[in-house]
PDB file of N, CA and C in Angstrom:
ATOM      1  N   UNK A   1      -2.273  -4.524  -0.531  1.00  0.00           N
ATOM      2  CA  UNK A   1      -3.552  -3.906  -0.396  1.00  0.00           C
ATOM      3  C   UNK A   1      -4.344  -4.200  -1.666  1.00  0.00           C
ATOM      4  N   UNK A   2      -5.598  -4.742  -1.589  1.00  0.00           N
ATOM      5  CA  UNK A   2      -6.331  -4.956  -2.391  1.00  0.00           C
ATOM      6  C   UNK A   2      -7.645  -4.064  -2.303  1.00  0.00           C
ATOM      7  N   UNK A   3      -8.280  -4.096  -3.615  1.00  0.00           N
ATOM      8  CA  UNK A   3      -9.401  -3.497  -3.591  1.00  0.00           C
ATOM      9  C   UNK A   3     -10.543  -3.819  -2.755  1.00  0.00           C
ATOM     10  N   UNK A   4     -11.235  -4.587  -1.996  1.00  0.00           N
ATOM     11  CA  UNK A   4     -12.014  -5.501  -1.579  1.00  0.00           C
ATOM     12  C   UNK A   4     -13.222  -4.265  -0.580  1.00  0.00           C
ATOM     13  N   UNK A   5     -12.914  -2.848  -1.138  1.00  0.00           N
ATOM     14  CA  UNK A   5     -13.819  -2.227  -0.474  1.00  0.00           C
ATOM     15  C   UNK A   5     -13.990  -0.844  -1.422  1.00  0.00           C
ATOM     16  N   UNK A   6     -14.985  -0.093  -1.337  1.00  0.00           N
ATOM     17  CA  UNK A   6     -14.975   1.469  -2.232  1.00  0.00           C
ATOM     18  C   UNK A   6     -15.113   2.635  -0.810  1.00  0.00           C
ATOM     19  N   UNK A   7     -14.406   3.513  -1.849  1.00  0.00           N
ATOM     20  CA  UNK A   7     -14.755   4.682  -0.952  1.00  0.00           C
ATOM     21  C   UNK A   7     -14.764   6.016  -1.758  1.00  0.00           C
ATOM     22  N   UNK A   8     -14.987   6.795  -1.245  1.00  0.00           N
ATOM     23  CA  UNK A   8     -15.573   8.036  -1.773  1.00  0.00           C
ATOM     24  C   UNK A   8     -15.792   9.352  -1.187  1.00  0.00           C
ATOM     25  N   UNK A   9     -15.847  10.533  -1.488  1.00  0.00           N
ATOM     26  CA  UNK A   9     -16.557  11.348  -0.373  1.00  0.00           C
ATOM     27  C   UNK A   9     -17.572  11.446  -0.001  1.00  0.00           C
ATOM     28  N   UNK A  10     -17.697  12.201   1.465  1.00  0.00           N
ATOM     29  CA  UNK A  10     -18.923  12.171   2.427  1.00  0.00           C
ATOM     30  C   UNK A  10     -19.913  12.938   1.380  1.00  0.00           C
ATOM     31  N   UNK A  11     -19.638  14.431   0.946  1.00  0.00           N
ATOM     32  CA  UNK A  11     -20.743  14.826   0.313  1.00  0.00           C
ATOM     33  C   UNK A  11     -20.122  15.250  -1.135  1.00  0.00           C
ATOM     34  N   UNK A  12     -20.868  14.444  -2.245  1.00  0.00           N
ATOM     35  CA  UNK A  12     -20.855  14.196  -3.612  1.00  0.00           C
ATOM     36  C   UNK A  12     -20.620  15.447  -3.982  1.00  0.00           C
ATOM     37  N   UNK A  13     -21.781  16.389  -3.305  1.00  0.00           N
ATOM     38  CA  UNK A  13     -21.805  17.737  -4.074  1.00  0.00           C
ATOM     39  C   UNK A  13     -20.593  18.439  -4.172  1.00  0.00           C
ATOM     40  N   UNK A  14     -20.279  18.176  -3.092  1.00  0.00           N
ATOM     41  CA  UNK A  14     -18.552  18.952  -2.965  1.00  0.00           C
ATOM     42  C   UNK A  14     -17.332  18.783  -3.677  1.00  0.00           C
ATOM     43  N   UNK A  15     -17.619  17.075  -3.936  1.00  0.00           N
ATOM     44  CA  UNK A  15     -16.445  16.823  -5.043  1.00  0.00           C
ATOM     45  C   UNK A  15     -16.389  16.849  -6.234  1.00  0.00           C
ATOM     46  N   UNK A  16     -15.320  16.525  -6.887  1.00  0.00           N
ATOM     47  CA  UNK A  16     -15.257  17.095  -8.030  1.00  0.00           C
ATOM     48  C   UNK A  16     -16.277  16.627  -8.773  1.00  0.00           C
ATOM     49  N   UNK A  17     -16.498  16.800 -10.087  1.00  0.00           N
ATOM     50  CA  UNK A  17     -16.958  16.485 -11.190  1.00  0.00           C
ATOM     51  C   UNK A  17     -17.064  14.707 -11.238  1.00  0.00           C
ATOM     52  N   UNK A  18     -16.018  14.026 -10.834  1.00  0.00           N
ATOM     53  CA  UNK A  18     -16.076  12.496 -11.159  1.00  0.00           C
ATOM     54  C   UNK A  18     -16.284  12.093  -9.590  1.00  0.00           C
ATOM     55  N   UNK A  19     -17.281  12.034  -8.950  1.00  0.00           N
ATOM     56  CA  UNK A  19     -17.562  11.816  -7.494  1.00  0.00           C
ATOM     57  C   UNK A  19     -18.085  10.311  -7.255  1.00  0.00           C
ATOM     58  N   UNK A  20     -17.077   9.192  -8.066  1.00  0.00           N
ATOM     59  CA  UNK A  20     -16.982   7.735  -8.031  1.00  0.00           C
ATOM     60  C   UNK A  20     -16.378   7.478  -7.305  1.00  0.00           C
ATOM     61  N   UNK A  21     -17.131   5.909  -6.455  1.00  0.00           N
ATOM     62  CA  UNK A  21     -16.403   5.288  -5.441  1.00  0.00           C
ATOM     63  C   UNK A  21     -14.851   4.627  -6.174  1.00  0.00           C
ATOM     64  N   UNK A  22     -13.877   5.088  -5.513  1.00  0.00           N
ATOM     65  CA  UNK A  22     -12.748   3.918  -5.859  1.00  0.00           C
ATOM     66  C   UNK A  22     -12.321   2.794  -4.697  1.00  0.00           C
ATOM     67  N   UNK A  23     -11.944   1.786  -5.663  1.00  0.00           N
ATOM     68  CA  UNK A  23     -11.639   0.838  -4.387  1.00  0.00           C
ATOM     69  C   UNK A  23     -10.589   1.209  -3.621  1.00  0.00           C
ATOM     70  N   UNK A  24     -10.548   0.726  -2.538  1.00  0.00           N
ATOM     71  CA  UNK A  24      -9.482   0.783  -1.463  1.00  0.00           C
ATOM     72  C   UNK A  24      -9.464  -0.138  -0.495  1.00  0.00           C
ATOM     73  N   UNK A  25      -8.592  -0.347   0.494  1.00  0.00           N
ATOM     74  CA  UNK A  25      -8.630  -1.270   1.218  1.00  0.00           C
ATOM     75  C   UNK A  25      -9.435  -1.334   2.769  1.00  0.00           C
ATOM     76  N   UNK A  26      -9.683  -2.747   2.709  1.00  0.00           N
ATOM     77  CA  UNK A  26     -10.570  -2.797   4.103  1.00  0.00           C
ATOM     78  C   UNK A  26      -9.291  -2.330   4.828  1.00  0.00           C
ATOM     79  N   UNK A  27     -10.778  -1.659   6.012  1.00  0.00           N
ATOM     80  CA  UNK A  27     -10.358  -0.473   7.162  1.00  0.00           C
ATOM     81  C   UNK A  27      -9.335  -2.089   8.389  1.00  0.00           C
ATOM     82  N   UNK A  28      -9.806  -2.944   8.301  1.00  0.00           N
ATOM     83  CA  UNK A  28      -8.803  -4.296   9.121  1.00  0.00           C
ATOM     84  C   UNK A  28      -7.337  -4.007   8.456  1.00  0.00           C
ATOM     85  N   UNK A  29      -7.355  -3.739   7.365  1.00  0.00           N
ATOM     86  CA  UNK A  29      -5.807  -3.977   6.728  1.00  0.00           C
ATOM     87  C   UNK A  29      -5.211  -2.752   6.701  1.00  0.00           C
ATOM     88  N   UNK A  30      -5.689  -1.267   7.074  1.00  0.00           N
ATOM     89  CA  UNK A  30      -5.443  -0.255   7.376  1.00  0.00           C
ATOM     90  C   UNK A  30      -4.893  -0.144   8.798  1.00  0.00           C
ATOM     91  N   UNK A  31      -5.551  -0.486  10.051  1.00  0.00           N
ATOM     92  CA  UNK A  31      -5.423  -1.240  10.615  1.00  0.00           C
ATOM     93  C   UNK A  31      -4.220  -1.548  11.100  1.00  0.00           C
ATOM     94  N   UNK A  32      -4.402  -3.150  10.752  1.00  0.00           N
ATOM     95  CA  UNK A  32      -3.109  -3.811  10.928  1.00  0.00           C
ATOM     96  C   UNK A  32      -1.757  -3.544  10.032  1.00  0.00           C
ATOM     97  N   UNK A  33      -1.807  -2.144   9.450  1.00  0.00           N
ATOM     98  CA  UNK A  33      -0.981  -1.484   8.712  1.00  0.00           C
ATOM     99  C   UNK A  33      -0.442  -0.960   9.693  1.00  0.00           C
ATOM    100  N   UNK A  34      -1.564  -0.228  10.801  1.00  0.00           N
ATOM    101  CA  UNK A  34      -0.600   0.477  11.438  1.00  0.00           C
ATOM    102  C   UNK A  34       0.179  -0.399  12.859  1.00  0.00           C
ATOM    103  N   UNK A  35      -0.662  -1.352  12.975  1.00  0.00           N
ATOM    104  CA  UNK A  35       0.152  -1.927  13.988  1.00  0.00           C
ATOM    105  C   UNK A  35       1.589  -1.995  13.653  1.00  0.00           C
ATOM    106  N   UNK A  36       1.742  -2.909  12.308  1.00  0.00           N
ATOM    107  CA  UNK A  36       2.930  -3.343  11.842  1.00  0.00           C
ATOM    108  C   UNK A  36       4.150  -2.115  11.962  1.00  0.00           C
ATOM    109  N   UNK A  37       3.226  -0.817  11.202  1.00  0.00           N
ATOM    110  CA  UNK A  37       4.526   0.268  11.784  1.00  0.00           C
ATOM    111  C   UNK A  37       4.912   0.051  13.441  1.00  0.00           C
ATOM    112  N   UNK A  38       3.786   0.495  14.095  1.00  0.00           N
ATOM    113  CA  UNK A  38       4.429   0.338  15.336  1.00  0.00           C
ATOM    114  C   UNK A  38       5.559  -0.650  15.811  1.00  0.00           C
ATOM    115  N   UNK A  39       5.331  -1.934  15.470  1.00  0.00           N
ATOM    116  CA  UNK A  39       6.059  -2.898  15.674  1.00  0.00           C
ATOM    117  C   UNK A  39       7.211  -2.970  15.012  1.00  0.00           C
ATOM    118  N   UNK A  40       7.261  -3.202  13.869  1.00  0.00           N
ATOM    119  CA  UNK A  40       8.838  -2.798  12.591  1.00  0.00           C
ATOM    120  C   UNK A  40       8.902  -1.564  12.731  1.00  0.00           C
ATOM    121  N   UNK A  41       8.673  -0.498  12.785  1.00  0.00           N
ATOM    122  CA  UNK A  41       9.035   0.982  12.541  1.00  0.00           C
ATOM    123  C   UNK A  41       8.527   1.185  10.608  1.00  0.00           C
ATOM    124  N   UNK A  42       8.512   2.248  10.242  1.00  0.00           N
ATOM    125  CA  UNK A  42       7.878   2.614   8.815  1.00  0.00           C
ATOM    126  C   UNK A  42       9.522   1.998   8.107  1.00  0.00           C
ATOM    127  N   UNK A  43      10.488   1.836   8.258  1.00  0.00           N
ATOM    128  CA  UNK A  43      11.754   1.544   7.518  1.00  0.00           C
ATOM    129  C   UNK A  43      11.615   0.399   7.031  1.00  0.00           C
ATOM    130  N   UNK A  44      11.184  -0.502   8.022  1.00  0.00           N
ATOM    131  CA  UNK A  44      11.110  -2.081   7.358  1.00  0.00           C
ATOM    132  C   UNK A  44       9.762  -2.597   7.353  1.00  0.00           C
ATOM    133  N   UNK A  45       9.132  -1.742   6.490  1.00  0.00           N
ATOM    134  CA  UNK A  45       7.597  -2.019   5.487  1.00  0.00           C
ATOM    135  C   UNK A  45       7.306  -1.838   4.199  1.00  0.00           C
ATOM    136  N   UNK A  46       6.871  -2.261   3.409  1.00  0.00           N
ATOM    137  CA  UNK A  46       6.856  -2.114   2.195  1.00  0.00           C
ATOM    138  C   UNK A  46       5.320  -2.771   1.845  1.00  0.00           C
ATOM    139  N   UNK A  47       4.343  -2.161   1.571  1.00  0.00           N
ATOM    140  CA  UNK A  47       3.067  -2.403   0.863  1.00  0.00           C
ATOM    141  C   UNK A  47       3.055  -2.611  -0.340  1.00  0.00           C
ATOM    142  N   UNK A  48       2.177  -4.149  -0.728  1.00  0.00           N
ATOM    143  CA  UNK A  48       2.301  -4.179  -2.182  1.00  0.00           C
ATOM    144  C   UNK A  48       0.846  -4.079  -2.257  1.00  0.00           C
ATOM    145  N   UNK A  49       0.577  -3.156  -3.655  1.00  0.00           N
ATOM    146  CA  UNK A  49      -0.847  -3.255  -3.695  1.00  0.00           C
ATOM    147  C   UNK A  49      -1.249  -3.086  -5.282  1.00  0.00           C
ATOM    148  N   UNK A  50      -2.660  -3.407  -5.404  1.00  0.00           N
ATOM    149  CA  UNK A  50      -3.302  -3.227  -6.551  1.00  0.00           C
ATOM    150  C   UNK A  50      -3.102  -1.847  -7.339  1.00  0.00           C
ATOM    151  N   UNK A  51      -2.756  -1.786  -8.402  1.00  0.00           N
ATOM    152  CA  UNK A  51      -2.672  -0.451  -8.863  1.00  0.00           C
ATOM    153  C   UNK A  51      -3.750   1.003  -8.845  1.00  0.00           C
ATOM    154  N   UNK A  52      -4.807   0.179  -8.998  1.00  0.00           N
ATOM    155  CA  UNK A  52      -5.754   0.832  -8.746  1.00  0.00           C
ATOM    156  C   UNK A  52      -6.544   1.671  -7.459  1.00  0.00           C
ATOM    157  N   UNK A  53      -5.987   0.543  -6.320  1.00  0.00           N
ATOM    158  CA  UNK A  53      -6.169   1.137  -5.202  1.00  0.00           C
ATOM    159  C   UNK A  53      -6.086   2.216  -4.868  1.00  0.00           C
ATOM    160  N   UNK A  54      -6.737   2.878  -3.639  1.00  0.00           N
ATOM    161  CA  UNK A  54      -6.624   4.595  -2.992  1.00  0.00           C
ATOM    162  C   UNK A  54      -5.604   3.774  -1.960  1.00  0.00           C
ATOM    163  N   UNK A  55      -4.334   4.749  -1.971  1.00  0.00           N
ATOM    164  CA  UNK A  55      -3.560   4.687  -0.739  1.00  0.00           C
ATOM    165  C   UNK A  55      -3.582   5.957  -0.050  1.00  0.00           C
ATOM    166  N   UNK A  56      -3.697   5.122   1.582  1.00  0.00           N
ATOM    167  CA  UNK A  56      -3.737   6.156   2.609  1.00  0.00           C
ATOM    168  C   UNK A  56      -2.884   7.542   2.351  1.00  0.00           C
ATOM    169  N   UNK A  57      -3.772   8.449   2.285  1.00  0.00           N
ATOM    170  CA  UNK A  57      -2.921   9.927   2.307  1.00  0.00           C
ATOM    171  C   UNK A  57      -1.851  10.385   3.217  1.00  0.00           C
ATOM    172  N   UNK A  58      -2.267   9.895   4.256  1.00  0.00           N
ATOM    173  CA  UNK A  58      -1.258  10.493   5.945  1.00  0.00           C
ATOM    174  C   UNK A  58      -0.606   9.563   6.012  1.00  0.00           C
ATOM    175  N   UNK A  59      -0.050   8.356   5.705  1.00  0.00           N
ATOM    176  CA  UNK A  59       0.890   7.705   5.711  1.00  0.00           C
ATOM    177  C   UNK A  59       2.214   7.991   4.586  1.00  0.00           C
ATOM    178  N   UNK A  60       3.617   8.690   5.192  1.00  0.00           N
ATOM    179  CA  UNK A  60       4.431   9.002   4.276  1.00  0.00           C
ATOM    180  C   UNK A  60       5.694   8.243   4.659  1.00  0.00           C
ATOM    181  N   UNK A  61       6.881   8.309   3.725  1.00  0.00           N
ATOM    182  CA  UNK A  61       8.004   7.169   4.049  1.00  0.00           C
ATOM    183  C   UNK A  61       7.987   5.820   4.058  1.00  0.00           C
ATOM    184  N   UNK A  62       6.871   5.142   3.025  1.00  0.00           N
ATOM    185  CA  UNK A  62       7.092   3.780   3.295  1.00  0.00           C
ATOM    186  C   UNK A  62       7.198   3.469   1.702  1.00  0.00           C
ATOM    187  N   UNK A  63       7.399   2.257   1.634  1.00  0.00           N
ATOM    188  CA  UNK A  63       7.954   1.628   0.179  1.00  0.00           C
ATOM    189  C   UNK A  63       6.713   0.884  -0.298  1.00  0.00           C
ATOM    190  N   UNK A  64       5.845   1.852  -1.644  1.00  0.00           N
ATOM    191  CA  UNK A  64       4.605   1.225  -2.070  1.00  0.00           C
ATOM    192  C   UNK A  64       5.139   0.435  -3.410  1.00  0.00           C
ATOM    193  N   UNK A  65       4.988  -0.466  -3.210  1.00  0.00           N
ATOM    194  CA  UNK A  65       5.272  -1.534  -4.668  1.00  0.00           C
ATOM    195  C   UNK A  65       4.278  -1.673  -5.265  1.00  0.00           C
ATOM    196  N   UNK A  66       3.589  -1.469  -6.843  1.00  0.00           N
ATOM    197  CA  UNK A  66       2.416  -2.074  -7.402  1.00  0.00           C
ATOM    198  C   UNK A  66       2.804  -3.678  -7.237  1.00  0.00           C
ATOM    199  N   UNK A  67       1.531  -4.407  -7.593  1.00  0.00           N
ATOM    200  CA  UNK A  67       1.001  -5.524  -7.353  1.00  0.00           C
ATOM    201  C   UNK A  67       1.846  -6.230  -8.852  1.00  0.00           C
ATOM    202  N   UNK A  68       1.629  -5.742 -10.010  1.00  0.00           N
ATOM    203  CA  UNK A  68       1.824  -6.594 -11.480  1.00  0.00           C
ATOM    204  C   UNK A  68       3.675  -7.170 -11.397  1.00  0.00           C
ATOM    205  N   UNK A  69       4.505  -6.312 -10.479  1.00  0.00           N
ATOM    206  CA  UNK A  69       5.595  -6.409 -10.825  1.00  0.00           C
ATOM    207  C   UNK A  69       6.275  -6.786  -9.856  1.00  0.00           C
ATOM    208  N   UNK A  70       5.475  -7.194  -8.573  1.00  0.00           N
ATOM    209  CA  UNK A  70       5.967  -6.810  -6.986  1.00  0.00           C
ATOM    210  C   UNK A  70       7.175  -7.769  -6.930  1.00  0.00           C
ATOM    211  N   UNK A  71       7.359  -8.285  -7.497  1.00  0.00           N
ATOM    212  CA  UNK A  71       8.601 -10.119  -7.035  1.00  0.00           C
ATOM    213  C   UNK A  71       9.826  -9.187  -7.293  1.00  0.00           C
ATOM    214  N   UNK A  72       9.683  -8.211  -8.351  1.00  0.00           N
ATOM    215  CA  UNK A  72      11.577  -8.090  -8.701  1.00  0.00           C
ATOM    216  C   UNK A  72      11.441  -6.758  -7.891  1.00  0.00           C
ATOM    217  N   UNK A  73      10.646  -5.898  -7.630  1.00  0.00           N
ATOM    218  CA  UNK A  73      10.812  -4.533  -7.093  1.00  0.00           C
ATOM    219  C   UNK A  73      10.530  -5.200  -5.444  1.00  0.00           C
ATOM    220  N   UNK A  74      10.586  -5.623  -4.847  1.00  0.00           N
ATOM    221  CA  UNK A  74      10.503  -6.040  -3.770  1.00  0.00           C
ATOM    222  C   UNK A  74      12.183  -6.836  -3.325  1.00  0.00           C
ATOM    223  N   UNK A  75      12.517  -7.695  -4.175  1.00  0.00           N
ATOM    224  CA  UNK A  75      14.002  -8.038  -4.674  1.00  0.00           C
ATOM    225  C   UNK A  75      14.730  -6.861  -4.781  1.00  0.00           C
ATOM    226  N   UNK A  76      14.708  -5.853  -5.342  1.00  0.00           N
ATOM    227  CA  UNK A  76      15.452  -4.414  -5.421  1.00  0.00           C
ATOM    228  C   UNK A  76      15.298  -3.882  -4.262  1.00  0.00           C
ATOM    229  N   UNK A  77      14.176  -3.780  -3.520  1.00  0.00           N
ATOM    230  CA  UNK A  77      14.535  -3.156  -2.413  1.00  0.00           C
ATOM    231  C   UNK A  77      14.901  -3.804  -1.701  1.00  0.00           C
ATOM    232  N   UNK A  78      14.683  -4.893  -1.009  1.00  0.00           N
ATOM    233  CA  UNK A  78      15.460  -5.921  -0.103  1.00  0.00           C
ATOM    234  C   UNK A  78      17.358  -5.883  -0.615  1.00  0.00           C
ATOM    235  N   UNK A  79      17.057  -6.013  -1.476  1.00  0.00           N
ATOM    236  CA  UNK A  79      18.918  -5.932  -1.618  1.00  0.00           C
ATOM    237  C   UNK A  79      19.440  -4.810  -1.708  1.00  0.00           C
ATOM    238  N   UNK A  80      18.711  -3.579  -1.972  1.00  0.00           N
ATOM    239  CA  UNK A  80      19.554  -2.391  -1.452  1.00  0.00           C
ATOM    240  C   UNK A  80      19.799  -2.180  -0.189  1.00  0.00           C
ATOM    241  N   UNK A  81      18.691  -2.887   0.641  1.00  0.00           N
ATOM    242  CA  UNK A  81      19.280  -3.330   2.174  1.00  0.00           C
ATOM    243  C   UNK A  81      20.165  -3.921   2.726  1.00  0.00           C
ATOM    244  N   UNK A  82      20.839  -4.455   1.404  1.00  0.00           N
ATOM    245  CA  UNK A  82      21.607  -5.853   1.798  1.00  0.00           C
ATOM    246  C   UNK A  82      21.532  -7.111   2.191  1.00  0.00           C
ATOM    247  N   UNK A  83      20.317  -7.337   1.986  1.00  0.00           N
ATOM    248  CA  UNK A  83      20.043  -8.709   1.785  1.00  0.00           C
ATOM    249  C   UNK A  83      19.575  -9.325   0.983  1.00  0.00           C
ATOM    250  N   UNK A  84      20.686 -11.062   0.749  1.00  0.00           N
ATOM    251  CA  UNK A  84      20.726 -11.513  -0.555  1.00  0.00           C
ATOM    252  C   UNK A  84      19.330 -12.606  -0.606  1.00  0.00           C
ATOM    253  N   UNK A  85      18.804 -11.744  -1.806  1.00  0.00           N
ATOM    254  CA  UNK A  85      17.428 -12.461  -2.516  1.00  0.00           C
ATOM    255  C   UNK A  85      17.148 -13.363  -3.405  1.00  0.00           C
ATOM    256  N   UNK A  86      18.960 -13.716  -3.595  1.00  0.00           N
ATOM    257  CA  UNK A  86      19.035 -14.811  -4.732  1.00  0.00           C
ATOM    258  C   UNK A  86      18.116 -16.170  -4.059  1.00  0.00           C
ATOM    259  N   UNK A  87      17.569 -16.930  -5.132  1.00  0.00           N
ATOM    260  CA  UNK A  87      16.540 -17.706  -5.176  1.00  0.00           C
ATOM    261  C   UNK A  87      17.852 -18.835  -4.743  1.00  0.00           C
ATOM    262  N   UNK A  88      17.706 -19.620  -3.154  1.00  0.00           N
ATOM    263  CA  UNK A  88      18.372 -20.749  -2.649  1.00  0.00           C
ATOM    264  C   UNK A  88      19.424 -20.199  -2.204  1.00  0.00           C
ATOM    265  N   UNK A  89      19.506 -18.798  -1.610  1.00  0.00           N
ATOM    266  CA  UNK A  89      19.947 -18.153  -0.089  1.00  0.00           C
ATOM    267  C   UNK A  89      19.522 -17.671   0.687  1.00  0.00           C
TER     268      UNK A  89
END
């Protein structure tokens, strides 16, 4: 998930004190977020995203990886699954 969109609340007045858009992801990749659950189930998904990003609130149980580090924490979780991630298997 990348930043490639802002969001914010409906009415400014209501929110807090810092009532700035943050990025978050286009509503397509939200989306096809949820297809993918449907299809894999939430067990075998794992979102990697920008640190900065807003992640979906109502989505719980899935494996969020930041973006800066994603190759070896993505490797950690795949092999606590049991499957080998060594580089040329």
């Amino acid at each position: 998930m990348t930043g490639d969109d802002q969001g914010g609340p409906r009415d400014p007045h209501r929110a807090s004190s810092a009532a700035v858009l943050r990025p978050r992801a286009r509503q397509n990749v939200v989306l096809e977020l949820g297809y993918t659950f449907g299809k894999m189930g939430r067990s075998h998904v794992a979102i990697i995203y920008e640190s900065e990003v807003e992640l979906p609130t109502d989505i719980g149980g899935i494996c969020y990886i930041p973006s800066p580090d994603w190759r070896r924490l993505l490797a950690r979780e795949l092999d606590a699954q049991g499957f080998d991630v060594r580089p040329g298997h």
